[in-house]
Protein backbone atom coordinates (compact mmCIF):
# COMPACT_ATOMS: atom_id res chain seq x y z
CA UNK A 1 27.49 27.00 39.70
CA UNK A 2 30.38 24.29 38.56
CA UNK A 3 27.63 21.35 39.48
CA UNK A 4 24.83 23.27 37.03
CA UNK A 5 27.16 23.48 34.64
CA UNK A 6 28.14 19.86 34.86
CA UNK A 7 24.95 18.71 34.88
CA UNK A 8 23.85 20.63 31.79
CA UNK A 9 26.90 19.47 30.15
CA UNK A 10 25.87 15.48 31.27
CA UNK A 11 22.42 16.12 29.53
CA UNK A 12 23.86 17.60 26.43
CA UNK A 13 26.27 14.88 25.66
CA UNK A 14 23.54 12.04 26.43
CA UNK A 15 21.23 14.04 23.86
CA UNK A 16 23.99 14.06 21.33
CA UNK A 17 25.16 10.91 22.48
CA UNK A 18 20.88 9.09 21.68
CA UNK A 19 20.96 11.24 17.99
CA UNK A 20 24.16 8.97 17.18
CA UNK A 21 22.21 5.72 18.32
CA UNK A 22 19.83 6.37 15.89
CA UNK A 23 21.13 7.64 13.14
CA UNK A 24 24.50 5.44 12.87
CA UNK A 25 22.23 2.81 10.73
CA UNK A 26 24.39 3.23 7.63
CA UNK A 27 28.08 3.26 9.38
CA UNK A 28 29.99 -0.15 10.10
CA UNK A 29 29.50 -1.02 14.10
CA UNK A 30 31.35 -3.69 15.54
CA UNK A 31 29.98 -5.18 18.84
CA UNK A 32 31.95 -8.69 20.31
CA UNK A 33 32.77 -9.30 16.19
CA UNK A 34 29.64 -8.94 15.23
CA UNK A 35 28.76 -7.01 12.12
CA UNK A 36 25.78 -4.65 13.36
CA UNK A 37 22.56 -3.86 10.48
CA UNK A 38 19.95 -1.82 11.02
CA UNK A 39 16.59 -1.91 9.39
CA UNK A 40 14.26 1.19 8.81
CA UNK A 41 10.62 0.88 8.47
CA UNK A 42 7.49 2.77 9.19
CA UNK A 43 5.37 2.19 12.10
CA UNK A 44 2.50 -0.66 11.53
CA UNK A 45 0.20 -2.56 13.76
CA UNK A 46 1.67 -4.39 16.71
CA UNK A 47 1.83 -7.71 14.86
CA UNK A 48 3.76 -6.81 12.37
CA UNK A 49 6.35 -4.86 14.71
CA UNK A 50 6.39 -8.07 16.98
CA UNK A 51 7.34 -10.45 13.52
CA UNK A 52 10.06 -7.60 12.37
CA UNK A 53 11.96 -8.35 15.71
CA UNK A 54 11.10 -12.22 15.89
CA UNK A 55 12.59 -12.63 12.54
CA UNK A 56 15.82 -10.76 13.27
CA UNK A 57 16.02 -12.76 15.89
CA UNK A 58 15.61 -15.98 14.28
CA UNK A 59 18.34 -14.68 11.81
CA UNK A 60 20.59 -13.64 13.96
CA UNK A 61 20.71 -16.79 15.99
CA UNK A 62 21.65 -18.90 12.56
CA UNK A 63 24.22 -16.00 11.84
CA UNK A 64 26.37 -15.79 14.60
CA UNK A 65 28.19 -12.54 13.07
CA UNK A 66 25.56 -10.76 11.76
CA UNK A 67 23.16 -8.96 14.15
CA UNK A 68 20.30 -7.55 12.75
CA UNK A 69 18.09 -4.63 14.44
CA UNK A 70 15.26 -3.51 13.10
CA UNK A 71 14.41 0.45 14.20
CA UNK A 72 10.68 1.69 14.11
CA UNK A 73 10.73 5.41 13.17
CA UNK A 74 7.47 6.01 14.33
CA UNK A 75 4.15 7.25 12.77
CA UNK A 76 4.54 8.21 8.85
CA UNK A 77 7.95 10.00 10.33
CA UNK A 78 10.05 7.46 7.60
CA UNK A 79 10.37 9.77 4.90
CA UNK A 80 11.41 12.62 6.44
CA UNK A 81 13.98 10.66 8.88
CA UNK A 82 15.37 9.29 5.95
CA UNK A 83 15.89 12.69 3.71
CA UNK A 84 17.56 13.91 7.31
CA UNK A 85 19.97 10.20 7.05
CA UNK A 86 20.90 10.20 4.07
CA UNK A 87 21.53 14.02 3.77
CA UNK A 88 23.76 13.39 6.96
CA UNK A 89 25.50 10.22 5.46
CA UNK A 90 24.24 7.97 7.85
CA UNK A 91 21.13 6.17 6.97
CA UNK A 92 20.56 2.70 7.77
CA UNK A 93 21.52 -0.24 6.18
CA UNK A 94 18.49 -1.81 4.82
CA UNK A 95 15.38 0.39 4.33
CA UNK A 96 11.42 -1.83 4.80
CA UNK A 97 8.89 0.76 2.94
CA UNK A 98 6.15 0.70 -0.19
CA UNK A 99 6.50 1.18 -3.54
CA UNK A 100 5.52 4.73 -3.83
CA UNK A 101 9.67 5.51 -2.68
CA UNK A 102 11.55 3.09 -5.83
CA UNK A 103 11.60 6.03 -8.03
CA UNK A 104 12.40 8.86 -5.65
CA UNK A 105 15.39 7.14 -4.01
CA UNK A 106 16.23 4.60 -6.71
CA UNK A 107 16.47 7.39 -8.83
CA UNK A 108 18.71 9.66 -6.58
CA UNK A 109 21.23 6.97 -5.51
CA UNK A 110 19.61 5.67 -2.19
CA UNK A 111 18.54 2.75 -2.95
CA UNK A 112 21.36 -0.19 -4.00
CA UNK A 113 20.07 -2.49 -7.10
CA UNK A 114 20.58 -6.06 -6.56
CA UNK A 115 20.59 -7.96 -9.86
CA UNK A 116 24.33 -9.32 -8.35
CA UNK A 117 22.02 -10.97 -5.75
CA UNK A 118 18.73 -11.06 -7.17
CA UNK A 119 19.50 -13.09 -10.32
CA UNK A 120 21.58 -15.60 -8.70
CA UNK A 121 18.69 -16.10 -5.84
CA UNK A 122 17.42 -19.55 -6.26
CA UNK A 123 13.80 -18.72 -5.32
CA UNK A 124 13.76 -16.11 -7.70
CA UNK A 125 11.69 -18.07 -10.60
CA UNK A 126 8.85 -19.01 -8.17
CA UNK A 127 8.09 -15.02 -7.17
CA UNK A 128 4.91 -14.09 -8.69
CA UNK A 129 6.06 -11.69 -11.88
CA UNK A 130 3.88 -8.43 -10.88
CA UNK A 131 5.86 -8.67 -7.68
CA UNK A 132 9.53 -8.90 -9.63
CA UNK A 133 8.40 -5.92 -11.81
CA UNK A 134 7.07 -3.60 -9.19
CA UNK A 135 10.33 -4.00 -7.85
CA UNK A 136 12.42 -3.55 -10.90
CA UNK A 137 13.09 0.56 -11.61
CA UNK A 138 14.25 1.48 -15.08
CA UNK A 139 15.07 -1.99 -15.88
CA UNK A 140 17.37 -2.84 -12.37
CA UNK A 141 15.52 -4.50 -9.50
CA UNK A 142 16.10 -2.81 -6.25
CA UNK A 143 13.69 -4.21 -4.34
CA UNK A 144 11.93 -7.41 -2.90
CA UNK A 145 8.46 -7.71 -2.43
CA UNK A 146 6.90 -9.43 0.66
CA UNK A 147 3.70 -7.47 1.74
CA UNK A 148 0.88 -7.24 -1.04
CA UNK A 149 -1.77 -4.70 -0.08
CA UNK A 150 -5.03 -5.22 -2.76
CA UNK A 151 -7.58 -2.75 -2.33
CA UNK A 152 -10.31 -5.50 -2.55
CA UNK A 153 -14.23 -5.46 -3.35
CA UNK A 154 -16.04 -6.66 0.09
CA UNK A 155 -20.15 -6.61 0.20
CA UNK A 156 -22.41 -7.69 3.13
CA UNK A 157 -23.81 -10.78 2.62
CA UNK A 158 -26.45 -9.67 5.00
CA UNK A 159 -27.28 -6.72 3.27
CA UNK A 160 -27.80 -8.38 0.15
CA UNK A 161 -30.13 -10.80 1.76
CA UNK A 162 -32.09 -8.23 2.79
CA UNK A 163 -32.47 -6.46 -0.33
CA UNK A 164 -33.57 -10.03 -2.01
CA UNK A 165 -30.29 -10.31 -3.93
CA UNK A 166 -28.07 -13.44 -4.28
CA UNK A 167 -25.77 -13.45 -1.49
CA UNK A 168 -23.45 -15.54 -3.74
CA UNK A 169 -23.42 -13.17 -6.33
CA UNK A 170 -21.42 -9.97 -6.69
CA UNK A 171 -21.20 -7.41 -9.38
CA UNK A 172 -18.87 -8.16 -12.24
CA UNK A 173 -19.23 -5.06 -14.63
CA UNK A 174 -19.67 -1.52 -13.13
CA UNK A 175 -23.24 -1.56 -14.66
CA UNK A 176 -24.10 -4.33 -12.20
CA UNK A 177 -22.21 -2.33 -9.47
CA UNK A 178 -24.92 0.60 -10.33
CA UNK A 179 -27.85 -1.28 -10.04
CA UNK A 180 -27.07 -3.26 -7.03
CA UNK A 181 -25.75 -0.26 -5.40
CA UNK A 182 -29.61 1.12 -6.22
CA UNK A 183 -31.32 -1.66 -4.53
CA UNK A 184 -28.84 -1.56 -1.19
CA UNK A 185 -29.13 1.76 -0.61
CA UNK A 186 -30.95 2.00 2.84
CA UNK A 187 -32.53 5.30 3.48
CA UNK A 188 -34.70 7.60 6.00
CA UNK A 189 -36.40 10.27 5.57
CA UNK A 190 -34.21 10.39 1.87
CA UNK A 191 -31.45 10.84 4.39
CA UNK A 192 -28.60 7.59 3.39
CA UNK A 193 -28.26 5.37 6.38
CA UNK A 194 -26.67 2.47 4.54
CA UNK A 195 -24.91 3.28 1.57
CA UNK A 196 -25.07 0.90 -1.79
CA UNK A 197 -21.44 1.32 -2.53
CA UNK A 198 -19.13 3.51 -1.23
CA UNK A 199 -17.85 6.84 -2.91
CA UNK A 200 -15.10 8.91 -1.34
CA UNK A 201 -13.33 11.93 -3.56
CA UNK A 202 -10.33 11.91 -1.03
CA UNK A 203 -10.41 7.92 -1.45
CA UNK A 204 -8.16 7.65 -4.83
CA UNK A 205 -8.20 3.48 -4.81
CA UNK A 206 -11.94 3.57 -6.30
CA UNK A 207 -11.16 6.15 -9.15
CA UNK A 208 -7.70 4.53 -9.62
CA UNK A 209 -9.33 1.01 -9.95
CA UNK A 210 -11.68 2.15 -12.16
CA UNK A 211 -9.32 3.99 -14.43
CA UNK A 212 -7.19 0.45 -15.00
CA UNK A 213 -10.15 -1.76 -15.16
CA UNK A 214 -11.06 0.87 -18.15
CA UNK A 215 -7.49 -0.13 -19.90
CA UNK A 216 -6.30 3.96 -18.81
CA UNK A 217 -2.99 4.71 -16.68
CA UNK A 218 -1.87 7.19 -14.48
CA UNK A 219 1.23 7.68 -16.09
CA UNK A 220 3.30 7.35 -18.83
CA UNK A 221 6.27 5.99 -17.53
CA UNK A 222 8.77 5.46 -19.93
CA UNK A 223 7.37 9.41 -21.05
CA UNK A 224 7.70 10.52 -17.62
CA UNK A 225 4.07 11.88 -18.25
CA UNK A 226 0.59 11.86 -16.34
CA UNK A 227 -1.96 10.35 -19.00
CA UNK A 228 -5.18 10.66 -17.07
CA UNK A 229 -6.90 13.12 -19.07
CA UNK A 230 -7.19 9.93 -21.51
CA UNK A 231 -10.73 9.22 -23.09
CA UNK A 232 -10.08 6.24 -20.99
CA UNK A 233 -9.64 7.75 -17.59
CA UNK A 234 -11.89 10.45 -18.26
CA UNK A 235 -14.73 8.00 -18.79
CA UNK A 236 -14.03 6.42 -15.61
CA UNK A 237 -14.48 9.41 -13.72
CA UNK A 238 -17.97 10.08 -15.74
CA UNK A 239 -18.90 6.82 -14.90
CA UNK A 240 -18.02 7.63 -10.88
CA UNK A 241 -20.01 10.98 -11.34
CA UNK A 242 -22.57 9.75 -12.93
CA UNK A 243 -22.60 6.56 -10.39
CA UNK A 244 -23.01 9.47 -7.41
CA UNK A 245 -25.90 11.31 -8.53
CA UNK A 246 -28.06 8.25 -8.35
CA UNK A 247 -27.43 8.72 -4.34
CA UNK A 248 -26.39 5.74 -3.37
CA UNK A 249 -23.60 6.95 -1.23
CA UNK A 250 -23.31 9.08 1.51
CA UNK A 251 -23.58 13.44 -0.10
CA UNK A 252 -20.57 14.46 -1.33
CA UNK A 253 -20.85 18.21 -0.99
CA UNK A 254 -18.11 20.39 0.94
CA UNK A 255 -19.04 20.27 4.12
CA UNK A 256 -21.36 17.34 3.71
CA UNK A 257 -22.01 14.03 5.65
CA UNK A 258 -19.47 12.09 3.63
CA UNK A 259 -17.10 9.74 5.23
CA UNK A 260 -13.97 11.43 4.63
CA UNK A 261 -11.78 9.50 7.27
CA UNK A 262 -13.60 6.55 7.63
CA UNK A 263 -14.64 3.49 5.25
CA UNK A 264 -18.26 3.78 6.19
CA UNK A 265 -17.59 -0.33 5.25
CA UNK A 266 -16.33 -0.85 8.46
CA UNK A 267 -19.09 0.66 10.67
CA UNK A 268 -21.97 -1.33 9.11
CA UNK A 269 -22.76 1.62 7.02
CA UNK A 270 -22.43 0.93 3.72
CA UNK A 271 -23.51 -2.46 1.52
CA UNK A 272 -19.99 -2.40 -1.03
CA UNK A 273 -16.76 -0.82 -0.68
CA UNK A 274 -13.22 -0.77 -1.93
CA UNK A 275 -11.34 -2.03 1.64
CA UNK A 276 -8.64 -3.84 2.87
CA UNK A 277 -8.59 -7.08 4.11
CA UNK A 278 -6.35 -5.77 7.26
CA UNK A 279 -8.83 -3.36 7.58
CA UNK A 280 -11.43 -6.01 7.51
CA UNK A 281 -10.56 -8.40 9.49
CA UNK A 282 -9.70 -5.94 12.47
CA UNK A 283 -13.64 -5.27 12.54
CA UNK A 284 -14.03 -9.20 12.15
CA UNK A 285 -11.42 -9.33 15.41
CA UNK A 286 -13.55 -6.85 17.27
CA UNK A 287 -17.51 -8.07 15.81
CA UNK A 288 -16.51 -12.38 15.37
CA UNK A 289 -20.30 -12.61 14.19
CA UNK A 290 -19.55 -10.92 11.39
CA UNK A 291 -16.33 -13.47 9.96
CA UNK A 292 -19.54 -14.55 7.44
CA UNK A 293 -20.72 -11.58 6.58
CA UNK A 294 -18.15 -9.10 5.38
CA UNK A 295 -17.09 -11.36 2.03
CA UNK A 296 -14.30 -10.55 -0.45
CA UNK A 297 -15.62 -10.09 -4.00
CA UNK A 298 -13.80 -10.59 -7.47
CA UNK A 299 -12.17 -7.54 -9.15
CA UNK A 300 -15.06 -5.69 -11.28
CA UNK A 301 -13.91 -5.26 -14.91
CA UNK A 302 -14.50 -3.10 -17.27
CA UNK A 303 -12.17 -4.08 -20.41
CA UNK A 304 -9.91 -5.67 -18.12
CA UNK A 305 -10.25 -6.75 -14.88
CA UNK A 306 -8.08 -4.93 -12.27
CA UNK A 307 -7.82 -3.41 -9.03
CA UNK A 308 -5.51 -1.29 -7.00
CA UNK A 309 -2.42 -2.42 -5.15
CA UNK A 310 0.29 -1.40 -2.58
CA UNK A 311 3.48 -3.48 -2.07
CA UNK A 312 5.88 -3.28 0.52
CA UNK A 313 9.67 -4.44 0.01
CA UNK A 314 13.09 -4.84 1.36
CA UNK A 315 15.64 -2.94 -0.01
CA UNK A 316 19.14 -1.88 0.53
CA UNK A 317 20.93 1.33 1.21
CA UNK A 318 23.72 2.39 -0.44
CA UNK A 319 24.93 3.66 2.75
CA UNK A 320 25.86 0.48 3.97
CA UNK A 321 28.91 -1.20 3.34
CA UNK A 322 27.93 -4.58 4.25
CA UNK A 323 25.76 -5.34 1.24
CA UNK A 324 26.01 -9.02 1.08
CA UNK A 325 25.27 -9.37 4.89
CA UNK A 326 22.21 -7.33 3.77
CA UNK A 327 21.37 -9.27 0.86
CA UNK A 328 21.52 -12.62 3.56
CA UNK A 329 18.93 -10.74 5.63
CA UNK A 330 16.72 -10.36 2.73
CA UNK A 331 16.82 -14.01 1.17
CA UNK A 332 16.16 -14.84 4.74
CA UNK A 333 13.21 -13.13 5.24
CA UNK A 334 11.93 -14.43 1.76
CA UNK A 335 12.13 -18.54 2.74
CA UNK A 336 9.36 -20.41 2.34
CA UNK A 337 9.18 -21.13 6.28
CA UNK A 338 9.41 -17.03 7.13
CA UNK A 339 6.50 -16.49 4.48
CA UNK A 340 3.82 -18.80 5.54
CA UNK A 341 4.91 -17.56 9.66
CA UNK A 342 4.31 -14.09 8.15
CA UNK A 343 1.33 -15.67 6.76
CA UNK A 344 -0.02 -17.35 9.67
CA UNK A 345 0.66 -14.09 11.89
CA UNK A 346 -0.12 -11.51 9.71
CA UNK A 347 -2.71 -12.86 7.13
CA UNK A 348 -0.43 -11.42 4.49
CA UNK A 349 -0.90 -13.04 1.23
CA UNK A 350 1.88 -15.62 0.00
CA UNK A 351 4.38 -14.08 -2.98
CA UNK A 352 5.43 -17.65 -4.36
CA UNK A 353 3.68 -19.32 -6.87
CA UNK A 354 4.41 -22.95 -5.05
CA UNK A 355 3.01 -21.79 -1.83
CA UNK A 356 -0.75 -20.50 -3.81
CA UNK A 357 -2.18 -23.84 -3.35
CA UNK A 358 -1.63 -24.20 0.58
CA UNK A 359 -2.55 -20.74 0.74
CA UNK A 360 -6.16 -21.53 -0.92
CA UNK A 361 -6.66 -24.41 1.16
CA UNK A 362 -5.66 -22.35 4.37
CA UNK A 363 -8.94 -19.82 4.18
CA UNK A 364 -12.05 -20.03 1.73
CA UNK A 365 -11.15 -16.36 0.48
CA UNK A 366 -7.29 -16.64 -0.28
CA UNK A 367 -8.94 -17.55 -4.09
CA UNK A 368 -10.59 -14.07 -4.03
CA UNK A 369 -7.70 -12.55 -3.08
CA UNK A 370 -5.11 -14.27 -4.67
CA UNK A 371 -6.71 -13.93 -7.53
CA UNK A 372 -7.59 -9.88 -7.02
CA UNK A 373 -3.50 -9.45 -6.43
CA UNK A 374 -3.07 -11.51 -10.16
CA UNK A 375 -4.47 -8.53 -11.52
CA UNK A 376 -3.43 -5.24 -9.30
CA UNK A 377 -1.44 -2.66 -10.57
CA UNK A 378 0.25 -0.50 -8.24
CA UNK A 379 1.17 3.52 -8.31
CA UNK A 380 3.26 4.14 -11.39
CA UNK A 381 7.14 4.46 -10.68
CA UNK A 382 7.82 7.92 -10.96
CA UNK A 383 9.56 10.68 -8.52
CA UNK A 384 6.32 12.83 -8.30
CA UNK A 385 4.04 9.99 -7.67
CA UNK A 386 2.60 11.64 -4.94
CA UNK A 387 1.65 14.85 -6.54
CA UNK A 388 0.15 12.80 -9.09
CA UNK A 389 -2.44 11.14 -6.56
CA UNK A 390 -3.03 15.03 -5.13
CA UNK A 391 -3.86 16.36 -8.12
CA UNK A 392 -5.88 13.41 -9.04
CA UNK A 393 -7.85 13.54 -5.83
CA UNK A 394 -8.80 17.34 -6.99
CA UNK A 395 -10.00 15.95 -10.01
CA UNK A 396 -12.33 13.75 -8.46
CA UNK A 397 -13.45 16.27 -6.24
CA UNK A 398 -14.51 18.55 -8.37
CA UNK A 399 -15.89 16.13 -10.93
CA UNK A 400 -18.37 14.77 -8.15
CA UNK A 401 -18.98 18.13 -6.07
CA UNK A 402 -20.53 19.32 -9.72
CA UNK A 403 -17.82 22.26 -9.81
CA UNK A 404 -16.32 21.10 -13.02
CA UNK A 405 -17.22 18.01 -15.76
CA UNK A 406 -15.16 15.49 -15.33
CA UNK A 407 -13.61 15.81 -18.89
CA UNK A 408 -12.55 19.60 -17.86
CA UNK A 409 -11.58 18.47 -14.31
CA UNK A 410 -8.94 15.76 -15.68
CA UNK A 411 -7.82 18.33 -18.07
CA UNK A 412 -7.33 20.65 -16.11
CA UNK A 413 -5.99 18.72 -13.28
CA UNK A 414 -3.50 17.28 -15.58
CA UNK A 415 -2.40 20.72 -17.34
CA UNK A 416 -1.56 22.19 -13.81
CA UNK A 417 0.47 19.12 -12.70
CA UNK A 418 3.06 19.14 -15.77
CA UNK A 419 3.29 22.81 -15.43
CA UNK A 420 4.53 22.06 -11.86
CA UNK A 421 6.82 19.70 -13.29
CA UNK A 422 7.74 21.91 -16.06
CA UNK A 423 6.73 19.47 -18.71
């Protein structure tokens, strides 16, 4: 009976003893006089765990009493980990994550602004400005951008050879898109096999691009408002439902053959597509006879060009009491050498504007997307940011599954969303 109860006792404490691992990120460690960091971030593709560790590495072997981890939290578990840290007073010292989380934990006194740092950086006048002001939260900068993520405009050269069009030229207006989208349609039976362009109500980078290429917002920032019951918006999505009944895409119906969960772009099944290039060139890993045919296009515009964009950055915890050490870590990561590694591991586009023209010569497409990142906008910086994209996505839904217009679908939408937020 003693030994049971021992070794129930042993597997208690090494439970409790694994928890404190973990979740010490934020409190000062000491280890042979080393000063011990810890880095959050979200669970990516291999590569980019791989460079996360070789880059602490490389760090830590020019900073002799600094030692940098860097802690996968697996899945899309970072959020919620984090809400547990921080709650508990021990989150980590440095937190790698997207914009969508500046105005939640900016706001609330989780993230640490670094204008100390930031404004005495000497590569800070070569960052590309969208990237300094996507980090920047109610005039403070909090975090540093390293990972844009453009939602870009890809065709099939192929496909447009076969329907007689110019493989060398794209769409430019989203009249063009409609009419090209008509001729690639490819279709049995009046059953889409091959769809012109692709058109996805749960997919909220194609409404989103077209709302900012149409000069709307989502938000009103400096209001704290959603705005996209504008004429502007609102004429975006009648464009979109208007674009759908001409059945180009795959049906759209509840219950229908859409392609909810997958970009039908990367199974050869549609002609046009919002995408990513990491998306992309995954299938171009997998299919190498396709590297020519799945091509990058240039932003469509509407009165402005524009497209969608994520961003990852760096930022620091307020948790931490080893700020500068953090800060060191950071400035690190953002050399010229670490960029174009990231580049040349990754494909992740370059952030400096000294670096754009080795970056162009590197890879035909860099222009494209270079170019497409010029003119991104990303999610609007405010706490319910996410509820904003749900109720958006409902919008868009029932603007293209016929239930509503889409005037009285973004009203609507819009109405319920700042009753939620008691607006």
């Amino acid at each position: 009976m003693l030994k049971k109860f021992f070794r129930l006792f042993l597997v208690v404490l090494m439970t409790f003893l694994a928890i404190g691992v973990f979740a010490s990120g934020g409190q000062e460690k000491k280890a042979a006089g080393k000063i011990e960091l810890q880095m959050w971030r979200g669970s990516r593709e291999q590569v980019w765990t791989d460079y996360f560790i070789a880059v602490c590495e490389r760090f830590n072997a020019k900073h002799p009493n600094i030692n940098v981890v860097t802690v996968e939290t697996g899945g899309n578990d970072l959020d919620t980990k984090l809400n547990t840290a921080f709650a508990a007073g021990s989150a980590p010292d440095m937190i790698s994550t997207g914009i969508y989380n500046i105005a939640h934990r900016a706001g609330s006194g989780q993230f640490a602004p670094i204008d100390e740092y930031f404004n005495k950086w000497s590569a800070k006048d070569d960052l590309l400005e969208s990237v300094i002001e996507l980090g920047k939260y109610k005039g403070k900068q909090y975090g540093v951008g390293f990972f844009p993520d453009p939602k870009l405009f890809f065709y099939r050269k192929d496909y447009f050879q076969a329907a007689g069009l110019d493989p060398n030229k794209t769409p430019t207006t989203w009249e063009e898109l409609a009419d090209y989208a008509v001729k690639l349609v490819k279709k049995e039976g009046g059953e889409v096999k091959v769809a012109g362009f692709d058109i996805n109500p749960q997919d909220f980078y194609v409404i989103t691009a077209l709302i900012y290429q149409n000069g709307g917002l989502l938000a009103d920032e400096m209001a704290d408002m959603p705005v996209w019951d504008s004429p502007a918006a609102i004429e975006a999505l009648q464009f979109l439902t208007d674009f759908n009944k001409k059945g180009v895409a795959f049906p759209i119906t509840a219950g229908g053959k859409g392609n909810i969960f997958r970009n039908p772009y990367y199974t050869d099944q549609a002609a046009m597509a919002f995408a990513t290039m990491y998306g992309v060139q995954g299938i171009v890993r997998d299919k190498p006879e396709l590297k020519n045919k799945m091509v990058v296009a240039p932003p469509l515009k509407r009165k402005q060009q524009a497209t969608f964009s994520g961003l990852n950055f760096n930022f620091i915890s307020t948790s931490t009491t080893h700020k500068e050490e953090c800060w060191e870590f950071i400035a690190f990561f953002m050399t010229k050498e670490e960029t174009w590694d990231r580049y040349k591991l990754t494909t992740v586009p370059v952030v400096f504007k000294s670096m754009k023209d080795d970056y162009m010569k590197a890879d035909p497409e860099n222009q494209t997307i270079f170019d497409s990142i010029l003119v991104a906008r990303g999610l609007p910086k405010v706490v319910w940011s996410g509820r904003n994209l749900d109720f958006l996505k409902q919008a868009t839904e029932e603007a293209l599954y016929g239930v509503k217009t889409p005037a009285q679908a973004a009203k609507d939408n819009v109405a319920a969303l700042k009753k939620e937020l008691g607006k």
